[in-house]
N, C-alpha and C. Protein backbone atom coordinates (compact mmCIF):
# COMPACT_ATOMS: atom_id res chain seq x y z
N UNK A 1 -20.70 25.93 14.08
CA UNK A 1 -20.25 24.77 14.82
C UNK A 1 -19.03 24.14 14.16
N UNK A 2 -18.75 24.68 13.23
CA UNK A 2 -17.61 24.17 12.45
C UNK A 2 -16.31 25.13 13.21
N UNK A 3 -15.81 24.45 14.49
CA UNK A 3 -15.19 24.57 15.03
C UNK A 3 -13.91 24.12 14.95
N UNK A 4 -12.16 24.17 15.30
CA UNK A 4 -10.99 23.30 15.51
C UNK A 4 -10.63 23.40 16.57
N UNK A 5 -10.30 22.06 16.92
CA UNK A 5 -9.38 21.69 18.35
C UNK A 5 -8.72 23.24 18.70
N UNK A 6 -8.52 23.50 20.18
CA UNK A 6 -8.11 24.98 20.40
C UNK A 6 -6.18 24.45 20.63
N UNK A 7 -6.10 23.30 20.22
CA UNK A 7 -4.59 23.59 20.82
C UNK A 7 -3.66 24.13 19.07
N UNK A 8 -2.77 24.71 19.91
CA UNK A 8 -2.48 25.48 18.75
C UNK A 8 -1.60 24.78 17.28
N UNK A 9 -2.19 25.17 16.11
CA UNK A 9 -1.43 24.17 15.38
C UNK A 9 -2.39 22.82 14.76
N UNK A 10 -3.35 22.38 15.74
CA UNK A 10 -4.53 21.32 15.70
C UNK A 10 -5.23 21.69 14.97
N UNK A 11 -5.61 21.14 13.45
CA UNK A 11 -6.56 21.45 12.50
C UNK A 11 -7.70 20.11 12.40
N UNK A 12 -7.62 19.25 13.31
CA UNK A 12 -8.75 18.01 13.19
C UNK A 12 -9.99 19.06 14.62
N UNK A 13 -11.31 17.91 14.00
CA UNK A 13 -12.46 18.56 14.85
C UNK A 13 -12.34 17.99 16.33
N UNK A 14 -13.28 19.00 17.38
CA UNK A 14 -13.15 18.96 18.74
C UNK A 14 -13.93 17.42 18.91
N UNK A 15 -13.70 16.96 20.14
CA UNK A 15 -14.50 15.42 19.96
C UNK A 15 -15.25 16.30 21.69
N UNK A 16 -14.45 16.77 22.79
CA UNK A 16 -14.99 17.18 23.71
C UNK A 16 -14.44 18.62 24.32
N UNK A 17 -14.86 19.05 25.06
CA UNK A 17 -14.71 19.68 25.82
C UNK A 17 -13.95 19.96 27.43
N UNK A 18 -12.62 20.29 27.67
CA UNK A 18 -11.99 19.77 29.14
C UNK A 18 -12.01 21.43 29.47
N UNK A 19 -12.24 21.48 30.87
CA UNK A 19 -12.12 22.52 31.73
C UNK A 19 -11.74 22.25 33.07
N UNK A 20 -10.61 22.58 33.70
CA UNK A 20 -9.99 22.56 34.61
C UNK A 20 -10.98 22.78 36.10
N UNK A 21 -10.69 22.82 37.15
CA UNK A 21 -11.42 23.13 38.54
C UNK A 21 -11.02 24.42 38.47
N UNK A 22 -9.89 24.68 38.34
CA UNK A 22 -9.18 26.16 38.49
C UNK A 22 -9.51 27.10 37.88
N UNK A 23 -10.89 27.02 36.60
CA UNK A 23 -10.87 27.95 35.69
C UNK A 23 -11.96 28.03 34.96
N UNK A 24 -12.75 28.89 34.47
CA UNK A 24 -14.20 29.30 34.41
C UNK A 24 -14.42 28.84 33.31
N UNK A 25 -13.50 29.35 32.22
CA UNK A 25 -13.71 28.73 31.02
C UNK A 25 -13.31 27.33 30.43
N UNK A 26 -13.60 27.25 29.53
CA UNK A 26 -12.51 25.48 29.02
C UNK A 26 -12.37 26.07 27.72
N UNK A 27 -11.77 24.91 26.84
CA UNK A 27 -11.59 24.45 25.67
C UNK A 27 -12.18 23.06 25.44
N UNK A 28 -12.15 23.18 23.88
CA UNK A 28 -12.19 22.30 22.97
C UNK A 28 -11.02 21.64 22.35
N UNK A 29 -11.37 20.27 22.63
CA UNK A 29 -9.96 19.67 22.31
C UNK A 29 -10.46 18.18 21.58
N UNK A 30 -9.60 17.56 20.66
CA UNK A 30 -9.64 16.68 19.74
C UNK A 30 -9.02 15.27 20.48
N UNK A 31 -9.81 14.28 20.48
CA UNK A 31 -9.00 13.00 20.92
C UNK A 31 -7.53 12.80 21.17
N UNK A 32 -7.10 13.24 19.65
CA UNK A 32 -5.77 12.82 19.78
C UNK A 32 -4.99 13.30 21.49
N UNK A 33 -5.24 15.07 21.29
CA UNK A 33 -4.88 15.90 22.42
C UNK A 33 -5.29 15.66 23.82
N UNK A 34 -6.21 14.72 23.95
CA UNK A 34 -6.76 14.67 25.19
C UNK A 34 -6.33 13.26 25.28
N UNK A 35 -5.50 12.17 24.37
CA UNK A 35 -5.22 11.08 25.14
C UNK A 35 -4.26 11.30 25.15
N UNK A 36 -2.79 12.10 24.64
CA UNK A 36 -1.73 12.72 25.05
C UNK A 36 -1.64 13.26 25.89
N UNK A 37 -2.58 13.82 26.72
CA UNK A 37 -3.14 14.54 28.15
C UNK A 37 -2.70 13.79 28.60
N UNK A 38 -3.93 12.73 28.81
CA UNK A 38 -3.65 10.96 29.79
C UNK A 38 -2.65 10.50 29.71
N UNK A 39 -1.69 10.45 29.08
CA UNK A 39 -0.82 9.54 28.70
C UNK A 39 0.56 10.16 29.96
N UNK A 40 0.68 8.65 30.47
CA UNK A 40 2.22 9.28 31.38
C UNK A 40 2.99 9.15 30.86
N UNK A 41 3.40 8.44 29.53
CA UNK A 41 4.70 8.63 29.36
C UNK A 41 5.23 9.69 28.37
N UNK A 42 3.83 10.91 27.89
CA UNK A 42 3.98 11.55 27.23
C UNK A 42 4.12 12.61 27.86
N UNK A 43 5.02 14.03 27.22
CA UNK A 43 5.10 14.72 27.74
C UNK A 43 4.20 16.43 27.85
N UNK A 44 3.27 15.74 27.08
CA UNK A 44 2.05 17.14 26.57
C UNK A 44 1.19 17.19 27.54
N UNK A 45 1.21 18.44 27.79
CA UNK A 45 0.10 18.75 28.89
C UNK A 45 -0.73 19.92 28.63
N UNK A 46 -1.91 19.50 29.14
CA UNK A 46 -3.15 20.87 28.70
C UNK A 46 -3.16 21.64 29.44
N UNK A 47 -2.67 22.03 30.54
CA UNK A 47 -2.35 23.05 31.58
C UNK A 47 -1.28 23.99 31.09
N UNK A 48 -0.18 22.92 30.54
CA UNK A 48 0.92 24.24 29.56
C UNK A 48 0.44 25.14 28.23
N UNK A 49 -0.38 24.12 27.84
CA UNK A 49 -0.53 24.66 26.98
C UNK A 49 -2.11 25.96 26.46
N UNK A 50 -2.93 25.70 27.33
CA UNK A 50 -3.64 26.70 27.26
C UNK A 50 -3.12 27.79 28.43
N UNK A 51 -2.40 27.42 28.65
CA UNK A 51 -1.34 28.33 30.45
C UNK A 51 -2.77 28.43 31.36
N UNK A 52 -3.22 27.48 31.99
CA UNK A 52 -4.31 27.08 33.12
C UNK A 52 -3.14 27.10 34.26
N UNK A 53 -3.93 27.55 35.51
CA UNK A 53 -3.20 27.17 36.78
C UNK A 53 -3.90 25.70 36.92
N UNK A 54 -2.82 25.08 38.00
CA UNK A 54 -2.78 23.63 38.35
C UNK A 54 -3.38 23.75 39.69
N UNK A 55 -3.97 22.88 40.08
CA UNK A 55 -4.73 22.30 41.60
C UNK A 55 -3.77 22.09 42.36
N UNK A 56 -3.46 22.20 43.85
CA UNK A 56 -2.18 21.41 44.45
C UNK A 56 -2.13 19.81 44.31
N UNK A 57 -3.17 19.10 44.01
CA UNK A 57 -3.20 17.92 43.76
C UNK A 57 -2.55 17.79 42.34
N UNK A 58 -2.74 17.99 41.59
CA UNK A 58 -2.06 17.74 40.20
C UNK A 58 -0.49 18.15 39.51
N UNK A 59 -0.06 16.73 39.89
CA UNK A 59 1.20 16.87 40.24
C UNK A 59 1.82 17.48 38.22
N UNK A 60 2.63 17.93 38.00
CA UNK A 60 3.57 18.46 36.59
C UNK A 60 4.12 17.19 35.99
N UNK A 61 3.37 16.63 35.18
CA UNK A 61 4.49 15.64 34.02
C UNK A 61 5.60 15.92 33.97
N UNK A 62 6.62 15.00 34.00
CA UNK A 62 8.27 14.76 34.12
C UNK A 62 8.29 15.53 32.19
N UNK A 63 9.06 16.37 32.48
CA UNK A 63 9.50 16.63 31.06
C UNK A 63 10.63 15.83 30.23
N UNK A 64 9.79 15.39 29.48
CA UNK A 64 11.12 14.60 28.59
C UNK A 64 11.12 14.61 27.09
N UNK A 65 12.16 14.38 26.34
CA UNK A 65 11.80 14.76 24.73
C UNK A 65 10.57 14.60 24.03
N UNK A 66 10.75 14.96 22.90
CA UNK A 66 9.04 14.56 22.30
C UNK A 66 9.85 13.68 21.48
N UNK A 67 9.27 12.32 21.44
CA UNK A 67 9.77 10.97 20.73
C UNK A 67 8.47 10.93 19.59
N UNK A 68 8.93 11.00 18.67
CA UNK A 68 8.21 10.65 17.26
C UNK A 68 7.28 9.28 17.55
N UNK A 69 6.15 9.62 16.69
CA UNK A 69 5.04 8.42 17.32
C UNK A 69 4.33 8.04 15.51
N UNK A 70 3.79 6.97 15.63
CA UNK A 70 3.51 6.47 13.91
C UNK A 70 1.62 6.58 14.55
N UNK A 71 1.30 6.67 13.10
CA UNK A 71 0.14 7.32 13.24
C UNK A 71 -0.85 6.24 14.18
N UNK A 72 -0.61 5.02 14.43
CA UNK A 72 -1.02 3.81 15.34
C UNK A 72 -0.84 4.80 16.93
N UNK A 73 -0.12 5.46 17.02
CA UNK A 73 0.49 5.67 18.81
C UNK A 73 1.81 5.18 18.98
N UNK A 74 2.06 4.14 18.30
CA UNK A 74 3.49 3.20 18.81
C UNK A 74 4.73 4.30 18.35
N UNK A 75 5.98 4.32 19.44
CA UNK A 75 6.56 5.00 19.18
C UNK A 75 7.74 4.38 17.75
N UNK A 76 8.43 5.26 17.30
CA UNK A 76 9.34 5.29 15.84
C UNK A 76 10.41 5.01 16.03
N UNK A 77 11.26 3.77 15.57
CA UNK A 77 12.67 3.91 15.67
C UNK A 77 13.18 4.74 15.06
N UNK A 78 14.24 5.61 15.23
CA UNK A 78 15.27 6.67 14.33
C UNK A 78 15.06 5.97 12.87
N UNK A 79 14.76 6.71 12.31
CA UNK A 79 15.05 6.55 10.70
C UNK A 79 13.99 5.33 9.90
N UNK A 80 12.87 5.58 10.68
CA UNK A 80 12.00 4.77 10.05
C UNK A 80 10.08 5.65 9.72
N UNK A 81 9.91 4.76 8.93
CA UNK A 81 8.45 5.72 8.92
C UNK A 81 7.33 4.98 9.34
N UNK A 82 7.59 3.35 9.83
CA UNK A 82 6.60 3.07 10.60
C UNK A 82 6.86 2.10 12.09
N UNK A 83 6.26 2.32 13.04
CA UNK A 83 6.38 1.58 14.16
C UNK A 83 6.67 0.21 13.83
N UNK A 84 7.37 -0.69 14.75
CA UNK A 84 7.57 -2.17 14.68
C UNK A 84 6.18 -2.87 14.39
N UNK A 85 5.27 -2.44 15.48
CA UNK A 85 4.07 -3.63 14.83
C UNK A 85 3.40 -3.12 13.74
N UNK A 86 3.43 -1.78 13.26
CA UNK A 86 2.72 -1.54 11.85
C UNK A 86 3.65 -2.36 10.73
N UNK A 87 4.94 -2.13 10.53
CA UNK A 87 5.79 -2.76 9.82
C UNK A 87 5.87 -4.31 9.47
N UNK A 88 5.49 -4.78 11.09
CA UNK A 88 5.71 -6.51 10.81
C UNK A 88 4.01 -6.53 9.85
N UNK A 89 3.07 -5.98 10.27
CA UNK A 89 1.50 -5.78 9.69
C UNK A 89 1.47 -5.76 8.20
N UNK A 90 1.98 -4.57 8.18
CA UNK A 90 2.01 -4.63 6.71
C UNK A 90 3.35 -5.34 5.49
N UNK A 91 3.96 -5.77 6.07
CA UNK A 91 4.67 -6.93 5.61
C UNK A 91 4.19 -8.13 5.33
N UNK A 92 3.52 -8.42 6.21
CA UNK A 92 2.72 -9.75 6.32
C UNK A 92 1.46 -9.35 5.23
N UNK A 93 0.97 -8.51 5.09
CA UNK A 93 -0.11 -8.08 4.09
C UNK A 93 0.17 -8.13 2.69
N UNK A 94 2.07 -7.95 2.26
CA UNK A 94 2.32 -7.57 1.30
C UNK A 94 2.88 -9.25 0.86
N UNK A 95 3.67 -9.95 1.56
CA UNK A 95 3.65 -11.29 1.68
C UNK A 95 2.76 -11.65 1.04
N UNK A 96 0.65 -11.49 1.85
CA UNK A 96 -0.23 -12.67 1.51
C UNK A 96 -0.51 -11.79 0.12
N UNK A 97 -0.40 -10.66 -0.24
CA UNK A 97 -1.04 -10.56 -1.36
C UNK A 97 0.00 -10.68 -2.81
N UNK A 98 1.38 -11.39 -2.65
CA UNK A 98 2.04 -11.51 -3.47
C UNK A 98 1.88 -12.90 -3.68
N UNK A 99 1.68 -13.54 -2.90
CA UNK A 99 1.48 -15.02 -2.81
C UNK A 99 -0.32 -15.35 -3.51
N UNK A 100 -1.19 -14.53 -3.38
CA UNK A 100 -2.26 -14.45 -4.22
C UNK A 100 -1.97 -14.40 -5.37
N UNK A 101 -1.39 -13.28 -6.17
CA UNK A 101 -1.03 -12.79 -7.08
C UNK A 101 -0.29 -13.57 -7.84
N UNK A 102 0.93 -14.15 -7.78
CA UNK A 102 1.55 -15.85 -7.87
C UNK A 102 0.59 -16.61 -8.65
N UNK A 103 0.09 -16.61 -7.54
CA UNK A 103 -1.08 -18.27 -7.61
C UNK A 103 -2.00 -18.04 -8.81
N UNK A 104 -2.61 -16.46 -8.81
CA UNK A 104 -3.10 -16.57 -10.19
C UNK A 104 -2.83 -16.26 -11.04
N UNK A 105 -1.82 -15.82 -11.39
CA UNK A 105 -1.09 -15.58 -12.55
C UNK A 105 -0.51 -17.23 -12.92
N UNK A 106 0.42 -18.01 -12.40
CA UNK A 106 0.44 -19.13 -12.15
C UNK A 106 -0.95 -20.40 -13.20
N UNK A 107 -1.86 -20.01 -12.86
CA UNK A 107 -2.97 -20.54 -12.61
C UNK A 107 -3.86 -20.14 -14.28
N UNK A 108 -3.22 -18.97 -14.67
CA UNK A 108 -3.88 -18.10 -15.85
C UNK A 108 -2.61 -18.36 -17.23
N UNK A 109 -1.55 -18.65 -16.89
CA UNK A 109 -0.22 -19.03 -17.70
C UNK A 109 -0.47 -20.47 -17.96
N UNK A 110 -0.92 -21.42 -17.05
CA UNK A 110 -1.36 -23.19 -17.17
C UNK A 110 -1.93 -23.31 -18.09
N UNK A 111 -3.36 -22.46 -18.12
CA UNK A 111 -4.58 -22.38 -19.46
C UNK A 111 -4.37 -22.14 -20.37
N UNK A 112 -3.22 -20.60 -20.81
CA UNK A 112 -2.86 -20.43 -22.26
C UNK A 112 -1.61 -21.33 -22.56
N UNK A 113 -0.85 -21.57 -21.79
CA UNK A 113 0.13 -22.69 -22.42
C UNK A 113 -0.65 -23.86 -22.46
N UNK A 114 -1.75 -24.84 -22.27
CA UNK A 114 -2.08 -25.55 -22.93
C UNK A 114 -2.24 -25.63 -24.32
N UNK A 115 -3.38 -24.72 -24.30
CA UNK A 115 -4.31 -24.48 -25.34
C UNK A 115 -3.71 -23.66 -26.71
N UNK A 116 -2.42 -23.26 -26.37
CA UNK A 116 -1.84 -22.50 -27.90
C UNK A 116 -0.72 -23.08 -28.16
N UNK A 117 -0.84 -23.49 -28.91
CA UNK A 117 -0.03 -24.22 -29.78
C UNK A 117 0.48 -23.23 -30.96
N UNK A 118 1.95 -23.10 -31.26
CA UNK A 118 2.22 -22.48 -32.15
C UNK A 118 2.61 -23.11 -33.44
N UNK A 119 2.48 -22.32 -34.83
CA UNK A 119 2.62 -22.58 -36.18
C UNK A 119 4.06 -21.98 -35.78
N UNK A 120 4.93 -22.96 -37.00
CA UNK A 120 6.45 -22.57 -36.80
C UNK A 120 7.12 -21.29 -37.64
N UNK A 121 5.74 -21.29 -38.74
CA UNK A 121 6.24 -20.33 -39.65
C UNK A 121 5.68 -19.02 -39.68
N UNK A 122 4.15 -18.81 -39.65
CA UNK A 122 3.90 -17.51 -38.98
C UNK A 122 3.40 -17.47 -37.32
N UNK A 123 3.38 -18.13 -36.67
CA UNK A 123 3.26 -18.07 -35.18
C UNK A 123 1.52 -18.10 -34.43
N UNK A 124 0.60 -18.60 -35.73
CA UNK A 124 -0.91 -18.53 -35.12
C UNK A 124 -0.88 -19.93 -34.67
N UNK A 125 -2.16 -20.00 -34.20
CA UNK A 125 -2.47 -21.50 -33.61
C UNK A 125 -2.92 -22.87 -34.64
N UNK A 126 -1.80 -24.12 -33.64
CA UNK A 126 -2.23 -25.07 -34.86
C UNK A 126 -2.52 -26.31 -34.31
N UNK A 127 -2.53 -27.59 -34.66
CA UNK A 127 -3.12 -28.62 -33.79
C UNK A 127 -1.82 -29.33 -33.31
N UNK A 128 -2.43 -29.99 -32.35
CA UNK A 128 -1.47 -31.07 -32.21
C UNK A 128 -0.87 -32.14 -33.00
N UNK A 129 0.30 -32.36 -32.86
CA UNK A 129 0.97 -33.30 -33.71
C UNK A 129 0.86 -32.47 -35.19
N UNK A 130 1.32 -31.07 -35.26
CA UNK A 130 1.43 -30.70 -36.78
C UNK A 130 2.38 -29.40 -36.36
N UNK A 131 3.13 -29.25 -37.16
CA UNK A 131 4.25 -28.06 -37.06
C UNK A 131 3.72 -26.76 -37.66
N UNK A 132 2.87 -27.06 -38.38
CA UNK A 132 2.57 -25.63 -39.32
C UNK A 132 1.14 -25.87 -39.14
N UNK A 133 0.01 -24.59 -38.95
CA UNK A 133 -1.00 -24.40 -39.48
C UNK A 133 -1.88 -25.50 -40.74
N UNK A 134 -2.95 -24.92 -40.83
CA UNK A 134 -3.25 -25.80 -42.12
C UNK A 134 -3.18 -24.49 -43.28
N UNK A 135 -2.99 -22.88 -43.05
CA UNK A 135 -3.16 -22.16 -44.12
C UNK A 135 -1.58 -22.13 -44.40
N UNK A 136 -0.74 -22.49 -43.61
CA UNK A 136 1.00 -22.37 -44.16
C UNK A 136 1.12 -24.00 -44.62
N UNK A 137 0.45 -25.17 -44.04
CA UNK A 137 0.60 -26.40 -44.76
C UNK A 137 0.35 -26.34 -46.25
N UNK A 138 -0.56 -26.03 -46.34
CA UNK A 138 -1.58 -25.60 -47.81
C UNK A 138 -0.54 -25.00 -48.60
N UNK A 139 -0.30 -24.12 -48.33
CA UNK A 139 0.99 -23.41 -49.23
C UNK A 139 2.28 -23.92 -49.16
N UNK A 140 2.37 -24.43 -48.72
CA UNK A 140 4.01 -25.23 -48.43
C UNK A 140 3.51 -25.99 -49.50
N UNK A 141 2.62 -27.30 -49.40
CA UNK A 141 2.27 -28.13 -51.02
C UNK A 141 2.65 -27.36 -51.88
N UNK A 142 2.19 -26.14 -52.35
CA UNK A 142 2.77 -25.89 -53.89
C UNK A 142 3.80 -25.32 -54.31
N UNK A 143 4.13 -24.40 -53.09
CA UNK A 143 5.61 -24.11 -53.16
C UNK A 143 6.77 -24.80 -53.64
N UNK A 144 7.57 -24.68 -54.64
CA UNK A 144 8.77 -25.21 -54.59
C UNK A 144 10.03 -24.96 -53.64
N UNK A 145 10.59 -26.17 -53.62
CA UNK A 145 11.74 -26.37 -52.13
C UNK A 145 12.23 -24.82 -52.61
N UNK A 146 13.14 -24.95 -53.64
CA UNK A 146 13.74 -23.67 -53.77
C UNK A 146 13.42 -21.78 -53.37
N UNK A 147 12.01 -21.70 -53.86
CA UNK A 147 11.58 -21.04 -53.44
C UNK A 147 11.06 -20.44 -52.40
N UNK A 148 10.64 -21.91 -51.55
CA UNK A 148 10.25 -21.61 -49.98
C UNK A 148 11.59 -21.14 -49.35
N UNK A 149 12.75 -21.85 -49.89
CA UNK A 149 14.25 -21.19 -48.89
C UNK A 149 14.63 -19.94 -49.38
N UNK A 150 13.83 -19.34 -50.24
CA UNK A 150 15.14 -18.35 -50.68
C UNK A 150 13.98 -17.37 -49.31
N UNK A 151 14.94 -16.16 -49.19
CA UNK A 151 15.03 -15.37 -48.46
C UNK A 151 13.85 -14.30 -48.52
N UNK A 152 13.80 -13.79 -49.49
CA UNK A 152 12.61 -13.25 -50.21
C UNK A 152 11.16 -13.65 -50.23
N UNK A 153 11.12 -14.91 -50.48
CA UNK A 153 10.16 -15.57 -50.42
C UNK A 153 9.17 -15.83 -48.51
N UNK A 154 10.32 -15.98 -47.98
CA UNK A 154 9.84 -15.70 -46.15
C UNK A 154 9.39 -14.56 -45.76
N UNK A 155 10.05 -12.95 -46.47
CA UNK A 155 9.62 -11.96 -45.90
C UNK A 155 8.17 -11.78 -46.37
N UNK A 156 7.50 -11.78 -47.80
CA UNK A 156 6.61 -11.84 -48.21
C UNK A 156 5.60 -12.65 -47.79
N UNK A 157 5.40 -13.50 -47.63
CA UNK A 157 4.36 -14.50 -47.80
C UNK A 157 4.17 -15.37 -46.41
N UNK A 158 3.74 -14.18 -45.19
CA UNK A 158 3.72 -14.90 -44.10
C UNK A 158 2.56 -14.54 -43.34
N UNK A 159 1.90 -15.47 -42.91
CA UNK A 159 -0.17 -15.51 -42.85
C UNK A 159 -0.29 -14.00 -41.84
């Protein structure tokens, strides 16, 4: 039963079965193919293509180009890869979820810039109203001026 759509080229599964008045046997054919059938402004027909004779009632679809279609049905402007209303759709999707994304990042940057406070000299956290730590305060007391400036003394001795 693991069957494929009989039109040629069609690798999705059969959904039904169409058989003409004119003809003993039928096929198996896949949605897509059978609402391209229906469709007047399309130009695919299941009579051409399994080569079935036609009823005198059933008049021949107007042949006209095959116009590129987005996987919705809606047809494609030249040089695009999705129909107008998929495009405005997912624009608008990419919009609300950048505007989420914003908000909490936004929202997650508020909390750590409160709460961290930086030491001026090695860069950990220190309180308010104090420039340095209490383990670089501590050592600053015994340090001499001279020594805390020289150059040497900064690369070494930083928490």
């Amino acid at each position: 039963m693991n069957r494929l759509c009989d039109v040629k080229g069609c690798r999705s599964l059969p959904l039904l079965g169409w058989r003409p008045l004119t003809e003993r046997l039928g096929r198996q054919i896949c949605e897509y193919h059978w609402r391209r059938h229906k469709d007047e402004k399309d130009s695919f027909d299941l009579f051409d293509e399994f080569k079935f004779r036609r009823s005198a009632g059933i008049p021949k679809p107007v042949a006209k180009k095959d116009v590129p279609r987005c996987a919705c049905g809606g047809e494609l402007i030249p040089g695009r890869r999705l129909c107008t209303v998929c495009a405005t759709e997912r624009e608008r999707q990419r919009k609300r979820q950048h505007y989420h994304d914003k908000k909490k990042s936004q929202a997650e940057h508020a909390t750590t810039k409160e709460s961290t406070l930086q030491c001026k000299q090695c860069g950990g956290p220190r309180l308010t109203d104090h420039i340095y730590c209490s383990k670089c305060a501590k050592r600053r007391k015994t340090v001499a001026r001279r020594q805390a400036q020289s150059r040497y003394w900064r690369k070494q001795h930083i928490c």
